[in-house]
N, C-alpha and C. Protein backbone atom coordinates (compact mmCIF):
# COMPACT_ATOMS: atom_id res chain seq x y z
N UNK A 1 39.90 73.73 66.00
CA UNK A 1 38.96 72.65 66.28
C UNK A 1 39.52 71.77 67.39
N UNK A 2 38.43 71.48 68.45
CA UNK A 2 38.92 70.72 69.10
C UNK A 2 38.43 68.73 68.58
N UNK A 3 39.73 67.81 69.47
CA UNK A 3 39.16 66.70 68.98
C UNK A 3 37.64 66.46 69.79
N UNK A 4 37.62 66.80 71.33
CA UNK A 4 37.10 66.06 72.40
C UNK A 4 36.56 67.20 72.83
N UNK A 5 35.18 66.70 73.55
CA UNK A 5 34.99 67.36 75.00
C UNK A 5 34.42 66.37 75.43
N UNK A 6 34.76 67.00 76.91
CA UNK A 6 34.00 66.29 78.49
C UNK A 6 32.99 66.09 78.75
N UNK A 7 31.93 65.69 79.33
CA UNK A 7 30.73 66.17 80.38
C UNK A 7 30.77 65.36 81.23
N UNK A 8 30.72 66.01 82.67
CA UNK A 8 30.58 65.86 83.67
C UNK A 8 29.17 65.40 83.98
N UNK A 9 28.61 63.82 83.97
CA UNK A 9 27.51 63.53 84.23
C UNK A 9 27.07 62.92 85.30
N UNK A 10 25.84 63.38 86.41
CA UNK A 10 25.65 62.94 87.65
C UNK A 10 24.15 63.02 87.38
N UNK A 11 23.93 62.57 89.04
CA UNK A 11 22.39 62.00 89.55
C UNK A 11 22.03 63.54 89.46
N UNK A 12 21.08 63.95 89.01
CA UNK A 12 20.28 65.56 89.36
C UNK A 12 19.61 65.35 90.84
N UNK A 13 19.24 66.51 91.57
CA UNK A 13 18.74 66.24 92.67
C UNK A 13 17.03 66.16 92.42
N UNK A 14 16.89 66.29 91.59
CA UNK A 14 15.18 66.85 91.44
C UNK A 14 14.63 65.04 90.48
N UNK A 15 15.95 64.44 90.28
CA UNK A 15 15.38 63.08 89.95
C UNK A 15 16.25 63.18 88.36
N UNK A 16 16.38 61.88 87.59
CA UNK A 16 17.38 62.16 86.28
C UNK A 16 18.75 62.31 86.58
N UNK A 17 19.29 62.73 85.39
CA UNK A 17 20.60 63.08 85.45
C UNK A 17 20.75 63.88 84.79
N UNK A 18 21.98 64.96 85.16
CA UNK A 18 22.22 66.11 83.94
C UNK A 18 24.07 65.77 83.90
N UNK A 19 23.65 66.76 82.85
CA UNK A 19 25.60 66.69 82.28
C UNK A 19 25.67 68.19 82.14
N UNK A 20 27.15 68.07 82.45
CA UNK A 20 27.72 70.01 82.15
C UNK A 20 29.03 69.80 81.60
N UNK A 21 29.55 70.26 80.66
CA UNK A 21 30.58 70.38 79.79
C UNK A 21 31.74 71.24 80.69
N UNK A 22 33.02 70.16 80.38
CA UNK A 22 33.97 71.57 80.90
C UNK A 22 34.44 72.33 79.82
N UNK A 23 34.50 73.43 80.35
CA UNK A 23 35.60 74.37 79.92
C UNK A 23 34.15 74.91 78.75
N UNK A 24 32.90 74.90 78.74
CA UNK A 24 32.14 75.81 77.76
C UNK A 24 30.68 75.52 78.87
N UNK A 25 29.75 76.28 78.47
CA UNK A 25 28.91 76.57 78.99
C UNK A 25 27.69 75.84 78.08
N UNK A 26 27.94 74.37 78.32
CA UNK A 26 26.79 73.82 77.98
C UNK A 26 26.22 72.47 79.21
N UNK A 27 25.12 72.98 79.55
CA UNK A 27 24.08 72.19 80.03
C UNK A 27 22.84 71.52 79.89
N UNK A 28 22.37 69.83 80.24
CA UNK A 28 21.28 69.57 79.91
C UNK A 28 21.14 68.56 81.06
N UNK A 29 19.84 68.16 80.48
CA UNK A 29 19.39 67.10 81.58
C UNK A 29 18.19 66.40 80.88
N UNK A 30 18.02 65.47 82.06
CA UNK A 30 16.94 63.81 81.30
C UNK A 30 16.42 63.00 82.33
N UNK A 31 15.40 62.15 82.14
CA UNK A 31 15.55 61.49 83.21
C UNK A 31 15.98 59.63 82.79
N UNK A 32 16.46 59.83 81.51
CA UNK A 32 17.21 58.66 81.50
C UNK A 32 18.68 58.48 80.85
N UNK A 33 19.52 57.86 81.20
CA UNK A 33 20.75 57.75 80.24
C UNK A 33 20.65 57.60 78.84
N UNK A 34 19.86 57.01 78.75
CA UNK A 34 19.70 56.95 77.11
C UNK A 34 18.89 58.15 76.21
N UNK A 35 18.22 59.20 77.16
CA UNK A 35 17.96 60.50 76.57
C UNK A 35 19.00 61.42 76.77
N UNK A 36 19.96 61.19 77.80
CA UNK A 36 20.73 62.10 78.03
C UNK A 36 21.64 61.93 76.80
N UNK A 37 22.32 60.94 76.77
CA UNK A 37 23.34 61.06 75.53
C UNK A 37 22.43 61.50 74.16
N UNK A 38 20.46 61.83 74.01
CA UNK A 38 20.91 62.10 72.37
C UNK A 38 20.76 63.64 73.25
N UNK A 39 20.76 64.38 73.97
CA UNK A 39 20.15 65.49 74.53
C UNK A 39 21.82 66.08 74.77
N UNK A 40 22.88 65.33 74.99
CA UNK A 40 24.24 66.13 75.02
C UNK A 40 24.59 66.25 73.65
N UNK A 41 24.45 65.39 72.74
CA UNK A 41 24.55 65.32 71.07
C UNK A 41 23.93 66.51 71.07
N UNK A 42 22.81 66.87 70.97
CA UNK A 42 22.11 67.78 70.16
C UNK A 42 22.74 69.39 71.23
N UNK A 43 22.76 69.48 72.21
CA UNK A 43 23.62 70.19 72.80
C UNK A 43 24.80 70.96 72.15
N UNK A 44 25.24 69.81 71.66
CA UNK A 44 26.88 69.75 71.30
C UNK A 44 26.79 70.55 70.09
N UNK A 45 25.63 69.65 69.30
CA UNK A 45 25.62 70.06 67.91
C UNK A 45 25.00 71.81 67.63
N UNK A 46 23.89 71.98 68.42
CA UNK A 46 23.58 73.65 68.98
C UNK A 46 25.11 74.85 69.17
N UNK A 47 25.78 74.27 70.20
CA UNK A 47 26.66 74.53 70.33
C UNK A 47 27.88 75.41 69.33
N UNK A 48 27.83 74.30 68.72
CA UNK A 48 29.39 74.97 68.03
C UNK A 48 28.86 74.89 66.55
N UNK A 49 29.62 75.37 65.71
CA UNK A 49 29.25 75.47 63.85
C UNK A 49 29.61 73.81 63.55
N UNK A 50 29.46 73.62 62.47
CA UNK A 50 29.48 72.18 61.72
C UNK A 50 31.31 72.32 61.37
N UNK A 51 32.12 73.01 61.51
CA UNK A 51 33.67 72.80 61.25
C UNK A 51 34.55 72.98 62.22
N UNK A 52 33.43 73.15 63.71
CA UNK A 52 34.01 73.44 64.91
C UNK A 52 33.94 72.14 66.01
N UNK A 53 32.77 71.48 65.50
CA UNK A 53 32.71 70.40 66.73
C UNK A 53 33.49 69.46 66.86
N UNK A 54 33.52 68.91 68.31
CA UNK A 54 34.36 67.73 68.34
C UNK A 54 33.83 66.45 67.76
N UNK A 55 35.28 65.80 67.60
CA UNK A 55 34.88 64.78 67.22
C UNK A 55 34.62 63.90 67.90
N UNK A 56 34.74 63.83 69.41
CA UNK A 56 34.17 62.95 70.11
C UNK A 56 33.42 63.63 71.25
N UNK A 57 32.56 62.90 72.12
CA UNK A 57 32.01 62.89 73.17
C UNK A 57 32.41 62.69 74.15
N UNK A 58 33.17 62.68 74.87
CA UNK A 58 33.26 61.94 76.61
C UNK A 58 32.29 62.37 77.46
N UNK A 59 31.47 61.11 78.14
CA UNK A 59 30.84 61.11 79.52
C UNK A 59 31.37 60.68 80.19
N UNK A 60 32.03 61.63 81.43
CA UNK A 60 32.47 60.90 82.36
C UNK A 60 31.46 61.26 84.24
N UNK A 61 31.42 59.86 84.22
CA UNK A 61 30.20 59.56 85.05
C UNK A 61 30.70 59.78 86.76
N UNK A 62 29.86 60.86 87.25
CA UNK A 62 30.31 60.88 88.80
C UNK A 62 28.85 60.21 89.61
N UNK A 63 29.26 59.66 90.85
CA UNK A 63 28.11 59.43 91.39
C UNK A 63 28.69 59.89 93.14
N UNK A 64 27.99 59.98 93.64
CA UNK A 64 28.50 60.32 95.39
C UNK A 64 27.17 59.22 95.97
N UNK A 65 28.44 58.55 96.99
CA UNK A 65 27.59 57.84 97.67
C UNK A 65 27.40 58.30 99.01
N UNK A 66 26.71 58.23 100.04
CA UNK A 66 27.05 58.81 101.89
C UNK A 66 26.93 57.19 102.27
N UNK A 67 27.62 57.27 103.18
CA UNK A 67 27.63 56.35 104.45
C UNK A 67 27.85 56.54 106.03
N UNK A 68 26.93 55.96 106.73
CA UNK A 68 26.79 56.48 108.20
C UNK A 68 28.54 55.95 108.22
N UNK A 69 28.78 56.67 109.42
CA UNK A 69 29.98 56.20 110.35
C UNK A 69 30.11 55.51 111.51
């Protein structure tokens, strides 16, 4: 069992945000933060058996900004 996993959460290009898990092959998306986190929950919970999941969540939030030069 692990304690933790990651997701890698950013702006989607098509509008929303999605998250992608490292190190397993789970993806979702939303178009608000507050659907995204129950939409990585239920993800999570899909995911793995009830004696396998973590016990925590991490979102860790990327954003990219551009700026002229």
């Amino acid at each position: 069992m692990r304690n933790e996993i990651i997701f890698v959460v950013g702006e989607s290009a098509e509008g929303g945000f999605e998250a992608r898990a490292l190190g397993h092959s789970i993806f979702t998306e939303a178009d608000s933060l507050e659907v995204l986190r129950t939409r990585v929950r239920d993800a999570v919970a899909c995911h793995f058996e009830v004696d396998e999941r973590p016990a925590v969540i991490r979102l860790h939030y990327v954003r990219d900004e551009v700026l002229a030069a």
